[in-house]
Protein backbone atom coordinates (compact mmCIF):
# COMPACT_ATOMS: atom_id res chain seq x y z
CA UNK A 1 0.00 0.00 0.00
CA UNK A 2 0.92 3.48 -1.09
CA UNK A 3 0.57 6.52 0.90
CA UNK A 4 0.70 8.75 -1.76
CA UNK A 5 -2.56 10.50 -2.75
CA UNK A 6 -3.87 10.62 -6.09
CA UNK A 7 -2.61 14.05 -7.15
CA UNK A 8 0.98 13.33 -6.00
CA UNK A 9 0.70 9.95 -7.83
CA UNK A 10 -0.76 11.68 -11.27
CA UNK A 11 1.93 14.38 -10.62
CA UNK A 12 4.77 11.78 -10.50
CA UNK A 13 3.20 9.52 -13.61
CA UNK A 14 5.83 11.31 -16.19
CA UNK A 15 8.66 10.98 -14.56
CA UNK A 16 8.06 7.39 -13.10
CA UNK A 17 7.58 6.63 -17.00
CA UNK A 18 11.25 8.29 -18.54
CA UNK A 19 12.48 5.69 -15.01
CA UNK A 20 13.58 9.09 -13.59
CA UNK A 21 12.25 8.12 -10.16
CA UNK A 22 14.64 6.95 -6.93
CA UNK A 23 13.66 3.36 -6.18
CA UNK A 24 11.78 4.30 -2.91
CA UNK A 25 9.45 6.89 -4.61
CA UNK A 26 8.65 4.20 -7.48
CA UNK A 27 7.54 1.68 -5.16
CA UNK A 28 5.20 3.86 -3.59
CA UNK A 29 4.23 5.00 -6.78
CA UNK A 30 3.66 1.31 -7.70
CA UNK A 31 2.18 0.69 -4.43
CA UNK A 32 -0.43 3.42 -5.48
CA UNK A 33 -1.05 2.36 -8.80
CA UNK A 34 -1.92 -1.33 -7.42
CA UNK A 35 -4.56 -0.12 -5.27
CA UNK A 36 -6.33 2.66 -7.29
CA UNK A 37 -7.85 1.86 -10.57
CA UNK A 38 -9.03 4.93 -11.44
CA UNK A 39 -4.74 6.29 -11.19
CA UNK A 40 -4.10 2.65 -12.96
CA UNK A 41 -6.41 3.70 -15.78
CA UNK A 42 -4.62 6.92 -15.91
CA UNK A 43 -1.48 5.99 -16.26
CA UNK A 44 -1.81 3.56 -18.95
CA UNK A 45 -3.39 5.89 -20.59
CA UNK A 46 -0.37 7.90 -20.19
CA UNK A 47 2.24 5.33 -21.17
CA UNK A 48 0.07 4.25 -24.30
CA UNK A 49 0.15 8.19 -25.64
CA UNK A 50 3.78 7.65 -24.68
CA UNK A 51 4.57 4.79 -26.34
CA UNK A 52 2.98 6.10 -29.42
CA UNK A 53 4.39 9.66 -29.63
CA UNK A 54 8.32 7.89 -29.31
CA UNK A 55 7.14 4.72 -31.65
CA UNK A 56 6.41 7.42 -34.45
CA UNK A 57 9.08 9.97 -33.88
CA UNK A 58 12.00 9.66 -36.57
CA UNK A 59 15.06 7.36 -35.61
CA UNK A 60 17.18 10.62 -34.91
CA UNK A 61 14.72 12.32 -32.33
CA UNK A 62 14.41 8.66 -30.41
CA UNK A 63 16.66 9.67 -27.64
CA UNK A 64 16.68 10.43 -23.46
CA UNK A 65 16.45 14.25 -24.55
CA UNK A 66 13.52 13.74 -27.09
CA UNK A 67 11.55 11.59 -24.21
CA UNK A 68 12.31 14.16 -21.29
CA UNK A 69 11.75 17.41 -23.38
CA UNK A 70 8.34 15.77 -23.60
CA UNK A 71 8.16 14.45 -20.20
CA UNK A 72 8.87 18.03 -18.71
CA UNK A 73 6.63 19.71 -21.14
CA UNK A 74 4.00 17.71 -19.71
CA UNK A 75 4.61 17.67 -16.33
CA UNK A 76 4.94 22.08 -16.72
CA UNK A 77 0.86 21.35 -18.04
CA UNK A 78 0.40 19.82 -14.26
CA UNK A 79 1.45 22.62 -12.53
């Protein structure tokens, strides 16, 4: 069990999905996502948009700095 709250869970989905999260933090974040489906259907929403934008992007922007320009974009939306 998580005790992370929903918004602190939706507000750590980005970075726990570029791995940018310490192992602690990503177990509570897992934690959360195991109990709530509502945050479960969230995120895989998230990591299927994801998934998409870096599976169409040409072979030269697939990099770390393609996915976390994106990742921080989106997180900048949260705030």
């Amino acid at each position: 069990m998580s005790n992370l709250s929903c918004h602190e869970t939706k507000r750590k989905v980005y970075e726990y999905l570029g791995d940018e999260l310490d192992a602690k933090v990503k177990q509570e974040v897992d934690g959360h996502l195991a109990s709530c489906q509502l945050c479960k259907a969230e995120y895989d929403l998230e990591r299927t948009i994801s998934n998409l934008v870096i599976n169409s992007s040409s072979g030269s922007d697939r990099n770390s700095d393609f996915f976390n320009k994106i990742s921080s974009s989106l997180r900048s939306e949260l705030d």
